[in-house]
C-alpha atoms as a PDB file:
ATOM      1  CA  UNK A   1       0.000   0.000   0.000  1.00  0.00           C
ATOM      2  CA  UNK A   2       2.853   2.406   1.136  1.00  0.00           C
ATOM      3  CA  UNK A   3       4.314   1.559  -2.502  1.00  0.00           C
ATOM      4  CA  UNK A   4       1.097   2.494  -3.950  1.00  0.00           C
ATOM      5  CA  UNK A   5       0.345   5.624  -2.763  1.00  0.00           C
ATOM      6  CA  UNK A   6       4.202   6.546  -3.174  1.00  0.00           C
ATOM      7  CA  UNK A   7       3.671   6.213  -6.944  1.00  0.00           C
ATOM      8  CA  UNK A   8       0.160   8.194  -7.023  1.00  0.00           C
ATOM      9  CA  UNK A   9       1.670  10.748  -4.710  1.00  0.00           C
ATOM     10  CA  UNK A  10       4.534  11.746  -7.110  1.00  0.00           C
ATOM     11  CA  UNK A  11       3.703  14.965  -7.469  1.00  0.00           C
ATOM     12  CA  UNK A  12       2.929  16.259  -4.238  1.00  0.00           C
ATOM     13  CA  UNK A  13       6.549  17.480  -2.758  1.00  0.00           C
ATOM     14  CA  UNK A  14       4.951  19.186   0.251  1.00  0.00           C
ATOM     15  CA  UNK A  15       1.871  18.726   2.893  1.00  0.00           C
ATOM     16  CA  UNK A  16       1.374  21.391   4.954  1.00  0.00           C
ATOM     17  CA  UNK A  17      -0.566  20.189   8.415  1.00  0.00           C
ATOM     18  CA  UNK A  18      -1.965  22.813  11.092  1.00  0.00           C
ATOM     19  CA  UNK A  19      -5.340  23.420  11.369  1.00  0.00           C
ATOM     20  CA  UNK A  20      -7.808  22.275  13.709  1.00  0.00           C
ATOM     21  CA  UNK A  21     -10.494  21.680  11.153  1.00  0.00           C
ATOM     22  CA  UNK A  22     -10.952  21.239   7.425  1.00  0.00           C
ATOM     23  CA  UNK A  23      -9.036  23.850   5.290  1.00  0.00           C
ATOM     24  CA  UNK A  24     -11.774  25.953   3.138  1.00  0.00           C
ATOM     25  CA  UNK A  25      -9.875  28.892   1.255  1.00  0.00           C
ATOM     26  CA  UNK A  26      -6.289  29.783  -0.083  1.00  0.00           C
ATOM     27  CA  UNK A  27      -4.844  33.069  -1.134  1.00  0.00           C
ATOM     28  CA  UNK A  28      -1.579  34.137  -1.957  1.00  0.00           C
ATOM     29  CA  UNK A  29       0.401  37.644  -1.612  1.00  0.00           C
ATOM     30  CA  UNK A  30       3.937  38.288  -2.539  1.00  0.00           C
ATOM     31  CA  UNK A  31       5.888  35.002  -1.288  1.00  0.00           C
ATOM     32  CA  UNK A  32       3.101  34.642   1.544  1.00  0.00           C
ATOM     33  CA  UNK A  33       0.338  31.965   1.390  1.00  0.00           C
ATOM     34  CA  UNK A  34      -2.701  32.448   3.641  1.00  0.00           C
ATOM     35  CA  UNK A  35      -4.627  29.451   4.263  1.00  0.00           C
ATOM     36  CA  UNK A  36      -8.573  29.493   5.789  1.00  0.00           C
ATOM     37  CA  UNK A  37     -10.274  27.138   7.820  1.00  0.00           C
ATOM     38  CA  UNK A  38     -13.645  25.690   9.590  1.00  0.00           C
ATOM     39  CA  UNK A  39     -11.573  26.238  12.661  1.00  0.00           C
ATOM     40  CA  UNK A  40     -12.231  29.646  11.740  1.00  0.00           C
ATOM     41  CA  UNK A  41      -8.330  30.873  11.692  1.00  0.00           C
ATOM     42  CA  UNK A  42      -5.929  32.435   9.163  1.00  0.00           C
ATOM     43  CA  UNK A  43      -2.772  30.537   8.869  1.00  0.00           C
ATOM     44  CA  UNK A  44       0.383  32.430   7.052  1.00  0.00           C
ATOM     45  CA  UNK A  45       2.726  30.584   5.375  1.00  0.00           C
ATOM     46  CA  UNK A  46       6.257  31.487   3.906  1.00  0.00           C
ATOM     47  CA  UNK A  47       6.087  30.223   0.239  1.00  0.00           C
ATOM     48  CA  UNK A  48       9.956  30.051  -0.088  1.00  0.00           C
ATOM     49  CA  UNK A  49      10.186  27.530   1.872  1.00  0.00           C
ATOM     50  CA  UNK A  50       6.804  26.162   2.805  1.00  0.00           C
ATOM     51  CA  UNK A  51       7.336  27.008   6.819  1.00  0.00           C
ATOM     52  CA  UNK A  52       4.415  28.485   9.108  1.00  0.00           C
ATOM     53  CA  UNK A  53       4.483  31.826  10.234  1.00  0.00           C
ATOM     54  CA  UNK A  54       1.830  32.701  12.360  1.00  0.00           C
ATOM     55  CA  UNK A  55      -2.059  32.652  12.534  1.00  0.00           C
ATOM     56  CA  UNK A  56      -4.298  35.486  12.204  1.00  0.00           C
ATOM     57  CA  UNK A  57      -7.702  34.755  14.805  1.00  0.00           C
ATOM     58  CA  UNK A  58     -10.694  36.824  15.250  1.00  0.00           C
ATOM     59  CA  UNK A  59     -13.573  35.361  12.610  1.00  0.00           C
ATOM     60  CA  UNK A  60     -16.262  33.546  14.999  1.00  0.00           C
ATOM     61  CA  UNK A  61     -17.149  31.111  11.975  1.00  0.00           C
ATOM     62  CA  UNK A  62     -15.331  29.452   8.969  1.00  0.00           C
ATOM     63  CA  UNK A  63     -13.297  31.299   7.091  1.00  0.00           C
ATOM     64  CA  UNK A  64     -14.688  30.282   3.223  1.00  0.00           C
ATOM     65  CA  UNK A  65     -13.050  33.042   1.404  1.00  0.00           C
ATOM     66  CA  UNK A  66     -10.099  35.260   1.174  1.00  0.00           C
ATOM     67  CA  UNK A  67      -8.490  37.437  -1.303  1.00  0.00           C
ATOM     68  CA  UNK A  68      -5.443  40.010  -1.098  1.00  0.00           C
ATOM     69  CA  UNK A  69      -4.291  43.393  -2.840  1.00  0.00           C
ATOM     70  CA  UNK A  70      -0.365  43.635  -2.980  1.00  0.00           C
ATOM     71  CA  UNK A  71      -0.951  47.354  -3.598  1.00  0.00           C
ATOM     72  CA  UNK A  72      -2.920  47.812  -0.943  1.00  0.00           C
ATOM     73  CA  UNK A  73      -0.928  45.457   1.595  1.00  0.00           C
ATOM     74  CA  UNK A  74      -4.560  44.119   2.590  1.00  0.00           C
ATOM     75  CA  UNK A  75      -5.915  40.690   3.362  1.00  0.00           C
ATOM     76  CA  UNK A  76      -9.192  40.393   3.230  1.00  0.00           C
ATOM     77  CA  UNK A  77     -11.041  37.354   4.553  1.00  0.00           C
ATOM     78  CA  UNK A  78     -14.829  36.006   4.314  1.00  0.00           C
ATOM     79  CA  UNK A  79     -16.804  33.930   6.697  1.00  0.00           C
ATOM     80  CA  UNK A  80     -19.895  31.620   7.640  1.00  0.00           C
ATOM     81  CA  UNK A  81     -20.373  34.646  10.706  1.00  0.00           C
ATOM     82  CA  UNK A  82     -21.072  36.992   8.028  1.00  0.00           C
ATOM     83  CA  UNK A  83     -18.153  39.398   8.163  1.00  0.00           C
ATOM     84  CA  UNK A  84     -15.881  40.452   6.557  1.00  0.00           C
ATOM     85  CA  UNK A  85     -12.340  41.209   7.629  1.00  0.00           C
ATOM     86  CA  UNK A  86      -9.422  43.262   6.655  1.00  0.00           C
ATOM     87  CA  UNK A  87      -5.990  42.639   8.107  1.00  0.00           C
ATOM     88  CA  UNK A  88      -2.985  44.642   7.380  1.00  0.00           C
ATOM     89  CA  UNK A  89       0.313  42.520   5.673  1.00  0.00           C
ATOM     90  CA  UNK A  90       2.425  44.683   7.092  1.00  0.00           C
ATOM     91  CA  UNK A  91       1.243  44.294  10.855  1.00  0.00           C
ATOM     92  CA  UNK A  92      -1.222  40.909  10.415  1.00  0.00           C
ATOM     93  CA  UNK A  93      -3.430  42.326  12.541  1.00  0.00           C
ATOM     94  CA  UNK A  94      -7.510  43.289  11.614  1.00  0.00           C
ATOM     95  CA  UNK A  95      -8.131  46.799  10.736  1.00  0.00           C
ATOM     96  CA  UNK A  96     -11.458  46.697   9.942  1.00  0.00           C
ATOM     97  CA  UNK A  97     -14.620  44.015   9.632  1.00  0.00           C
ATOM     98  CA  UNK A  98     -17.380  45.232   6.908  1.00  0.00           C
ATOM     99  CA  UNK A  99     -20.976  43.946   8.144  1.00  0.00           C
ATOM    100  CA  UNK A 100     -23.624  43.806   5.579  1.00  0.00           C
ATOM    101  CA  UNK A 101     -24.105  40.011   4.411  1.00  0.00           C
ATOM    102  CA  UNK A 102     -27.079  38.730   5.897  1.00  0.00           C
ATOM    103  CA  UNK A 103     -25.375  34.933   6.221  1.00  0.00           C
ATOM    104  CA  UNK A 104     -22.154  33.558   5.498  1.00  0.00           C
ATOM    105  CA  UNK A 105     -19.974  35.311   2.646  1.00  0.00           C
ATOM    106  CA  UNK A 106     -18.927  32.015   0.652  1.00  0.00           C
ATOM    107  CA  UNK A 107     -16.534  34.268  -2.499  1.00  0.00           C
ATOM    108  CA  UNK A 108     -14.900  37.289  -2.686  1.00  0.00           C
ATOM    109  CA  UNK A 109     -12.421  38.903  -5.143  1.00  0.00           C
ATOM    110  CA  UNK A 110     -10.168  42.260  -5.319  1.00  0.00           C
ATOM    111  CA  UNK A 111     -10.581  44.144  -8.959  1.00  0.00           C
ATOM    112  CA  UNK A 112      -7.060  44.207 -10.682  1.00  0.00           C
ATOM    113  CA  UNK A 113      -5.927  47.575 -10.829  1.00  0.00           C
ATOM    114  CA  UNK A 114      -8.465  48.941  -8.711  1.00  0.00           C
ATOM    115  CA  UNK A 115      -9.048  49.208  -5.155  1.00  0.00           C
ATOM    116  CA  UNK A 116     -12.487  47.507  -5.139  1.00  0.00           C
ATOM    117  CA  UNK A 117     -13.643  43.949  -3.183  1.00  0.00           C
ATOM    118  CA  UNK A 118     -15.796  42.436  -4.544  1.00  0.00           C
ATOM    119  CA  UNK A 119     -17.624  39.478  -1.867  1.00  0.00           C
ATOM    120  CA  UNK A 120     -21.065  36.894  -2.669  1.00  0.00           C
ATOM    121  CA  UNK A 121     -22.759  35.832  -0.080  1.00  0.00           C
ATOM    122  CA  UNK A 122     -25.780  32.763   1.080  1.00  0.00           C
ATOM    123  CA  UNK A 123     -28.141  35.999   1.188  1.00  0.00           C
ATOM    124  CA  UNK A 124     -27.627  36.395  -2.839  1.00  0.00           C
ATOM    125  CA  UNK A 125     -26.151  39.207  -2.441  1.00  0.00           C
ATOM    126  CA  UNK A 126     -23.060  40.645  -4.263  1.00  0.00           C
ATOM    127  CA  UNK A 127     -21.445  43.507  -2.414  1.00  0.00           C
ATOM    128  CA  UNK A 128     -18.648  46.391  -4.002  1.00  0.00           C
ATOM    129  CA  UNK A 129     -16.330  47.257  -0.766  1.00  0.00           C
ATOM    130  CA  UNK A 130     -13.961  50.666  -1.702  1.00  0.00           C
ATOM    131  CA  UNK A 131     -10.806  49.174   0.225  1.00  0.00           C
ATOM    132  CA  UNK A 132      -9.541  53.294   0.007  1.00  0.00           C
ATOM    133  CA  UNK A 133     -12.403  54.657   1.871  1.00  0.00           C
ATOM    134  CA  UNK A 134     -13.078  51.245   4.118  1.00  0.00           C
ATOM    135  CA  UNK A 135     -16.712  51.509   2.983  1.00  0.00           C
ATOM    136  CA  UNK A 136     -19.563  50.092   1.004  1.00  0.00           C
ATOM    137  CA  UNK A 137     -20.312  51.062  -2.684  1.00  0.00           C
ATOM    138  CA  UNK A 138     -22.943  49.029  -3.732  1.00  0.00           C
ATOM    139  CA  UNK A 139     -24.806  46.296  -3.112  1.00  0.00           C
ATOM    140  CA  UNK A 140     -26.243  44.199  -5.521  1.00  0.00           C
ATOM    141  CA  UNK A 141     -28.988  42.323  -3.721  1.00  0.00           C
ATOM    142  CA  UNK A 142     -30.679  39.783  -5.369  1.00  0.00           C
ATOM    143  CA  UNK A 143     -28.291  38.940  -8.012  1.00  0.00           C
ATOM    144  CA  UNK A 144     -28.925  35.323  -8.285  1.00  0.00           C
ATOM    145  CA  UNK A 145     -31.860  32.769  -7.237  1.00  0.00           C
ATOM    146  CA  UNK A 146     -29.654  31.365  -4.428  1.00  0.00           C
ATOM    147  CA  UNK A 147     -26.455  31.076  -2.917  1.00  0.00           C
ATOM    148  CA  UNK A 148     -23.557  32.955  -4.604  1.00  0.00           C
ATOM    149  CA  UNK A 149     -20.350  30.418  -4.788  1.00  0.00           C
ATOM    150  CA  UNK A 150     -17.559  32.043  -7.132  1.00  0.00           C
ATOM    151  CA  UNK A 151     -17.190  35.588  -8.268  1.00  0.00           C
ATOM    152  CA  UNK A 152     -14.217  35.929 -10.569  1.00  0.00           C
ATOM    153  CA  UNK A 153     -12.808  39.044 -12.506  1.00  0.00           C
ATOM    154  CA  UNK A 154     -13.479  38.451 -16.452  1.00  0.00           C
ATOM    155  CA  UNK A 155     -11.259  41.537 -17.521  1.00  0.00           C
ATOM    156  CA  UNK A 156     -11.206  45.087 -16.876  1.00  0.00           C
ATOM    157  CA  UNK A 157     -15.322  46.090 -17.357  1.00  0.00           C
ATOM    158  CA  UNK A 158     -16.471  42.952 -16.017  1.00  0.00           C
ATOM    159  CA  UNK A 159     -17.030  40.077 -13.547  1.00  0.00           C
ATOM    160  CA  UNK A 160     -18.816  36.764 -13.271  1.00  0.00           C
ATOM    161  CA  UNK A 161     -21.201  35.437 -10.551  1.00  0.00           C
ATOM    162  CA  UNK A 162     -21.888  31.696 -10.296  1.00  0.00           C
ATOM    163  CA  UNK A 163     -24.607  30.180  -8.129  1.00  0.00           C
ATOM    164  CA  UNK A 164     -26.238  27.236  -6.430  1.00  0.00           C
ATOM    165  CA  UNK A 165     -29.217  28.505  -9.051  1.00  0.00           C
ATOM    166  CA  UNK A 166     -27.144  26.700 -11.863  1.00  0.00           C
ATOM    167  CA  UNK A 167     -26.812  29.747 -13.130  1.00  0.00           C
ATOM    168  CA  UNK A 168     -23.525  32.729 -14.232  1.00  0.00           C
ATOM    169  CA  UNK A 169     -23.974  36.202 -14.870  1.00  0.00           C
ATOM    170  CA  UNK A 170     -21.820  38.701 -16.301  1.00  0.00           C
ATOM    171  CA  UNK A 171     -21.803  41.924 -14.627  1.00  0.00           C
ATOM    172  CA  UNK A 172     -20.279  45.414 -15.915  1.00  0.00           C
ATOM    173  CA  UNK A 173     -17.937  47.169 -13.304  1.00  0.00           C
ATOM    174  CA  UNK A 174     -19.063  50.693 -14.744  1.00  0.00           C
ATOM    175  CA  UNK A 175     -22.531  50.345 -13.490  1.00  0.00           C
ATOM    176  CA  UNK A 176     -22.682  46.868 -11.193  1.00  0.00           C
ATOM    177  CA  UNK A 177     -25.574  46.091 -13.443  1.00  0.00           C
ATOM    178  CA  UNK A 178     -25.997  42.462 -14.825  1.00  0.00           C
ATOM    179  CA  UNK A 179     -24.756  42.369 -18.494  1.00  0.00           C
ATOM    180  CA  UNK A 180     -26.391  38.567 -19.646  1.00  0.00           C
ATOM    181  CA  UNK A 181     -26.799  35.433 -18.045  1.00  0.00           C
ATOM    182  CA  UNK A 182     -24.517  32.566 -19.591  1.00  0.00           C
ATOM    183  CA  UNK A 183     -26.578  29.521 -21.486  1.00  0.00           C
ATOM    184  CA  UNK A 184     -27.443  26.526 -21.081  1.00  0.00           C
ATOM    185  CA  UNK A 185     -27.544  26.625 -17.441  1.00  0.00           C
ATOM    186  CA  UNK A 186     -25.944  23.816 -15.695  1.00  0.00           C
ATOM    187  CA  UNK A 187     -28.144  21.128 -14.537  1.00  0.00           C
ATOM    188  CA  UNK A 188     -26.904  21.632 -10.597  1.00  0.00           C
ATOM    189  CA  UNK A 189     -25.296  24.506  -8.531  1.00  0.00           C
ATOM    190  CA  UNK A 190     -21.913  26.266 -10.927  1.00  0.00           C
ATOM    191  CA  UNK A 191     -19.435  25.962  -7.504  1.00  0.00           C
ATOM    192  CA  UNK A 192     -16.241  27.406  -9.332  1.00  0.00           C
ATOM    193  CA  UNK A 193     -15.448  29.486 -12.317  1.00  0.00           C
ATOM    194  CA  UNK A 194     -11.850  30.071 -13.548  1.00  0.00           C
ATOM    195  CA  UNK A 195     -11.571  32.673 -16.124  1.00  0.00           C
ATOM    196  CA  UNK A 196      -8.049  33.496 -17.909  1.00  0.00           C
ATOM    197  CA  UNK A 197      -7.875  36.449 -19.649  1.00  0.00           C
ATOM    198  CA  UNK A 198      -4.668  35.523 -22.052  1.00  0.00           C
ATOM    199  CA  UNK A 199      -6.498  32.624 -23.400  1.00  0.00           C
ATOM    200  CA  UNK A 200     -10.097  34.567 -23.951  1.00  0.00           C
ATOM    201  CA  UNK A 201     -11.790  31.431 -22.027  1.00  0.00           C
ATOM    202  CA  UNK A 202     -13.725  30.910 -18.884  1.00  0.00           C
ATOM    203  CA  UNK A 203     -14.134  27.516 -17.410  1.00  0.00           C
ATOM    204  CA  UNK A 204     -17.080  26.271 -14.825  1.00  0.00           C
ATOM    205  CA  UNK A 205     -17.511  23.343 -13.056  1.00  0.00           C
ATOM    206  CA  UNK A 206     -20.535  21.827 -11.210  1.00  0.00           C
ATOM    207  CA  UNK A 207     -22.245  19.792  -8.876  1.00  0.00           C
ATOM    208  CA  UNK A 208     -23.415  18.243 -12.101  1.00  0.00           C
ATOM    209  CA  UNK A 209     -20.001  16.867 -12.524  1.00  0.00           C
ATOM    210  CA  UNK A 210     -19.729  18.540 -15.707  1.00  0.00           C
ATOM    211  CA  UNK A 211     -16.289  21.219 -16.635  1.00  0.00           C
ATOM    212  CA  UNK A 212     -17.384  23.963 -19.425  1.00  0.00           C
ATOM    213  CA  UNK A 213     -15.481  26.123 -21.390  1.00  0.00           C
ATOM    214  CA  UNK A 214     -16.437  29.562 -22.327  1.00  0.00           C
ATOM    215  CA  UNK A 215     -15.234  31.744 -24.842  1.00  0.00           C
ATOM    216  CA  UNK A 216     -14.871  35.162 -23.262  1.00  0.00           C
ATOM    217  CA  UNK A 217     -15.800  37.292 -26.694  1.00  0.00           C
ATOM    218  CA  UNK A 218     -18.868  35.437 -27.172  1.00  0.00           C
ATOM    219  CA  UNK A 219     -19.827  34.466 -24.230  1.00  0.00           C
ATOM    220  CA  UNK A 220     -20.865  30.621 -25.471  1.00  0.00           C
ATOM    221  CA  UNK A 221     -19.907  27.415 -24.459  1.00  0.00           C
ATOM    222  CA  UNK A 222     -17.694  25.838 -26.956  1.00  0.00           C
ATOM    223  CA  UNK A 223     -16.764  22.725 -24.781  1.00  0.00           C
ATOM    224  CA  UNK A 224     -18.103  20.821 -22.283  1.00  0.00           C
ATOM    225  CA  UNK A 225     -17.010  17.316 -20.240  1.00  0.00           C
ATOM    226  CA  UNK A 226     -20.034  15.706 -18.702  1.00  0.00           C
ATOM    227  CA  UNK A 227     -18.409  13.565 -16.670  1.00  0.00           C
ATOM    228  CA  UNK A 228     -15.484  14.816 -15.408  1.00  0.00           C
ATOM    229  CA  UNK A 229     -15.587  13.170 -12.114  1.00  0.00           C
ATOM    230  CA  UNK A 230     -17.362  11.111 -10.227  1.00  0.00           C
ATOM    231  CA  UNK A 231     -18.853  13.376  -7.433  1.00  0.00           C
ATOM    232  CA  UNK A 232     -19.607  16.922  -7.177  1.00  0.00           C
ATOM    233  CA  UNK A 233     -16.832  19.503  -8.207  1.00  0.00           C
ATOM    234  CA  UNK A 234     -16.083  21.902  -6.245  1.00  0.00           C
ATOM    235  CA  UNK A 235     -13.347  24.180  -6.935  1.00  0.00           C
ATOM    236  CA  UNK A 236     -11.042  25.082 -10.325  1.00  0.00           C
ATOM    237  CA  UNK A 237      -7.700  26.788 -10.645  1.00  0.00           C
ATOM    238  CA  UNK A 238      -5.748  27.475 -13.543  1.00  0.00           C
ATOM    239  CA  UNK A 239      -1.847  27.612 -14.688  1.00  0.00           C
ATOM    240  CA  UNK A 240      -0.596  30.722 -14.778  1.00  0.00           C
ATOM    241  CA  UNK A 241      -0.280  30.001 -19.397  1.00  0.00           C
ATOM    242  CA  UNK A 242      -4.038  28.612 -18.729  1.00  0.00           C
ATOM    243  CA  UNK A 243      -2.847  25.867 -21.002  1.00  0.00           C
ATOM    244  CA  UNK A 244      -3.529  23.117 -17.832  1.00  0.00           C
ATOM    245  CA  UNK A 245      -6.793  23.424 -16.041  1.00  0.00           C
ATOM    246  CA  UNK A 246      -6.949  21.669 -12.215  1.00  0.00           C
ATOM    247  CA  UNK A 247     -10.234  20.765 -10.882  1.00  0.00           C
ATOM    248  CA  UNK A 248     -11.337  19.553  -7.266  1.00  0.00           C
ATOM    249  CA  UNK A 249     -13.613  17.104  -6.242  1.00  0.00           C
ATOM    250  CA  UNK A 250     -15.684  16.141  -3.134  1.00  0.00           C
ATOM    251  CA  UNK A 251     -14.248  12.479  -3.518  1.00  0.00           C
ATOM    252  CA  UNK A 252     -10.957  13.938  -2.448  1.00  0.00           C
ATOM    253  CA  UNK A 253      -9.139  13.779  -6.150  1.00  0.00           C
ATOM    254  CA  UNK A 254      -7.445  16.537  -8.044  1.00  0.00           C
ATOM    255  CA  UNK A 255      -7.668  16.048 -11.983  1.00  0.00           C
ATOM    256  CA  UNK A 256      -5.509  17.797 -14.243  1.00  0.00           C
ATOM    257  CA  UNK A 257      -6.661  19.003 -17.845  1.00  0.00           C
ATOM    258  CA  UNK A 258      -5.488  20.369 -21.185  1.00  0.00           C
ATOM    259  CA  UNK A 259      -7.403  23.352 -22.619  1.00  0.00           C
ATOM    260  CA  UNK A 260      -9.257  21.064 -24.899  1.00  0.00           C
ATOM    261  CA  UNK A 261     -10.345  19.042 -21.803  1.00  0.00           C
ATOM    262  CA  UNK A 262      -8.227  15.961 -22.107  1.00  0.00           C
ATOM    263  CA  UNK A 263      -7.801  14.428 -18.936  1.00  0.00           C
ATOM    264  CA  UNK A 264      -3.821  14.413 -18.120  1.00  0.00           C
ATOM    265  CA  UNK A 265      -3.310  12.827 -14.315  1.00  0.00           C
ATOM    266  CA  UNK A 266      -5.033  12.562 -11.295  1.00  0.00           C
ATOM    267  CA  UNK A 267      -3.986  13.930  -8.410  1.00  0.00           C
ATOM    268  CA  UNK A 268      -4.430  11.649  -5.353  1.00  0.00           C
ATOM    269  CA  UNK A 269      -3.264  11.858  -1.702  1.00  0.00           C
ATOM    270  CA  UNK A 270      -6.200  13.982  -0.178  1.00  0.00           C
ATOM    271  CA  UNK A 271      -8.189  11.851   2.095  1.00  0.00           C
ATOM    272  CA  UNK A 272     -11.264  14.303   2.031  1.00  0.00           C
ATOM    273  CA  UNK A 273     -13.182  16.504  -0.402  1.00  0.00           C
ATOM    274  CA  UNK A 274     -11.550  19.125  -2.026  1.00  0.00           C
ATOM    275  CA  UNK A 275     -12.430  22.335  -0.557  1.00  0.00           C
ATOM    276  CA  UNK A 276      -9.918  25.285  -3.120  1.00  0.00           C
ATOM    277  CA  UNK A 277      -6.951  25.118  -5.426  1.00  0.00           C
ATOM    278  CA  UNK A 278      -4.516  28.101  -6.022  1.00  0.00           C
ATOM    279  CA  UNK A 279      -1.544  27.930  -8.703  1.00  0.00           C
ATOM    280  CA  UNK A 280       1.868  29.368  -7.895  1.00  0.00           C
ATOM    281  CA  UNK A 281       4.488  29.200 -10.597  1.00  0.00           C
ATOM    282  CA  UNK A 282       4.879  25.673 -10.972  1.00  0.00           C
ATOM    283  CA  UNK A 283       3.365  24.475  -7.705  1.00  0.00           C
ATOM    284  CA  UNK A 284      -0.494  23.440  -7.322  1.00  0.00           C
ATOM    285  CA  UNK A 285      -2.060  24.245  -3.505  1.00  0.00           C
ATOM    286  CA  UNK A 286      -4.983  22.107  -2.649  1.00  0.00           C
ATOM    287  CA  UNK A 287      -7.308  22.479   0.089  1.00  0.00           C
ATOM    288  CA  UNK A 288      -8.873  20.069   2.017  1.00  0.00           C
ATOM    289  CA  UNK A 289     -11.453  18.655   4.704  1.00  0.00           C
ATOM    290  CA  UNK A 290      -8.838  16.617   5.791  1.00  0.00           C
ATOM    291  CA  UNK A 291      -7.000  19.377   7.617  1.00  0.00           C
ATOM    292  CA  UNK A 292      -4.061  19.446   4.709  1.00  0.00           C
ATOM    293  CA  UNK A 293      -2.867  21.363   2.203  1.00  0.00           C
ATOM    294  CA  UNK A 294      -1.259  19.395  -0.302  1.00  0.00           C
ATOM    295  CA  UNK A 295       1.591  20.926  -2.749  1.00  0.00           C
ATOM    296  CA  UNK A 296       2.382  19.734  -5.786  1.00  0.00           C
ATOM    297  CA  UNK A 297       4.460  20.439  -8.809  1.00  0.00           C
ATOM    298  CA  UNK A 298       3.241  20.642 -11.826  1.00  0.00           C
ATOM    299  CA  UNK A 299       4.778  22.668 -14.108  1.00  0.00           C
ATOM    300  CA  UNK A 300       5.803  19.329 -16.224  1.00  0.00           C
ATOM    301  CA  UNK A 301       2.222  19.167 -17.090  1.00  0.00           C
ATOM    302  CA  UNK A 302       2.824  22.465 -19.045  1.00  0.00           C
ATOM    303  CA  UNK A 303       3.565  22.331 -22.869  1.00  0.00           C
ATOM    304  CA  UNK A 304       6.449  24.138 -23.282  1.00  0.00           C
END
């Protein structure tokens, strides 16, 4: 068995063990990795080489989210108590919680070149924090059915929403007002979108098991793998060519994809559902209910 899981753990040069309770959300900054968890901590994490730093405590719930302006030397996480936090990199300590979600905020996302957060919430709402002014711009109640699960930037004017409805919108920064809804639906809740601006394509995955691909100018699916795994995905990440696509699952796999949706590998190690993926260079982070966060390389997956 040890044999066994030697060879299917191949990749995976690094497990990083801390947490109390399964690991929910990643985020990177500079050569810092942040991870969140259901034990409702912050743990930092020196990328160079791998070691912990220090945890940052204070959310009352889960932390599900997190996302991080260089610019702004700001953290900010999300959680299943409804807040929002903002710590400072340069002292890791919380300079300011944002209330306004009604129940947990599940996604969140800072605007490139802008100093705007971006967070979805349970409630269906979408709400646009001004991370100058510490203050809220808009709020977008409403914006889906149900649940919100992924917001991602799509490229400078707009943003995509995708929900336990089945559902993503597009959404113009200019006005916050919902551009077009993207069709067909899914046939279960969209839990992750991945969108890569080089490349013009978005990809979402689903509780339907199913991966699409979008093409950004049009805004159709041109591909689509029905069965991508056997249980519901949950989280995608993409290289930083978005050549290779990763994609999480709740039976505790990783699979890794080419842009035409050709499965390469599988990823295996994890011995609980896969909760978020981040891509670093040539190193994968996933997230997991098992406490872990795995690290693997996987730059030889790129096509050079």
């Amino acid at each position: 068995v040890a044999a066994a899981s030697a060879g299917a753990d191949e990749h995976c040069v690094h497990i990083l063990a801390g947490h109390a309770g399964p690991v929910l959300s990643l985020c990177t900054v500079g050569d810092v990795l942040f991870t969140g968890s259901q034990d409702c901590s912050i743990m930092i994490w020196d990328l160079n080489n791998l070691q912990y730093i220090g945890t940052l405590p204070g959310h009352t719930g889960p932390v599900k989210c997190m996302a991080a302006t260089l610019g702004r030397k700001m953290l900010c996480s999300g959680s299943q108590d409804k807040t929002i936090k903002v710590w400072s990199l340069e002292t890791f300590s919380s300079t300011k919680t944002f209330l306004g979600h009604s129940s947990e905020v599940n996604t969140m996302t800072v605007l490139e070149n802008s100093e705007v957060l971006l967070s979805g919430g349970e409630d269906r709402s979408v709400r646009v924090w001004d991370l100058l002014s510490l203050t809220l711009l808009a709020s977008l109640e409403q914006a889906h059915l149900s649940g919100i699960f992924a917001i991602k930037q799509l490229d400078g004017s707009s943003f995509v929403t995708a929900s336990r409805d089945r559902t993503i919108k597009v959404w113009t920064t200019s006005t916050w007002q919902a551009r077009c809804t993207l069709g067909p639906p899914h046939y279960d809740g969209v839990s992750d979108v991945a969108a890569g601006s080089r490349q013009g394509r978005l990809f979402s995955a689903s509780r339907d098991r199913s991966i699409r691909r979008w093409d950004v100018q049009s805004l159709e699916s041109d591909l689509q793998f029905t069965s991508a795994h056997s249980d519901w995905i949950t989280c995608l990440a993409l290289s930083p060519s978005e050549n290779t696509i990763f994609s999480g699952c709740r039976d505790a796999t990783v699979k890794v994809w080419d842009a035409e949706l050709r499965c390469m590998t599988m990823l295996t190690g994890h011995k609980g559902p896969i909760t978020a993926l981040l891509t670093v260079d040539g190193h994968l982070f996933s997230a997991s209910h098992d406490r872990t966060v795995r690290v693997w390389r996987v730059d030889q997956f790129e096509k050079s």
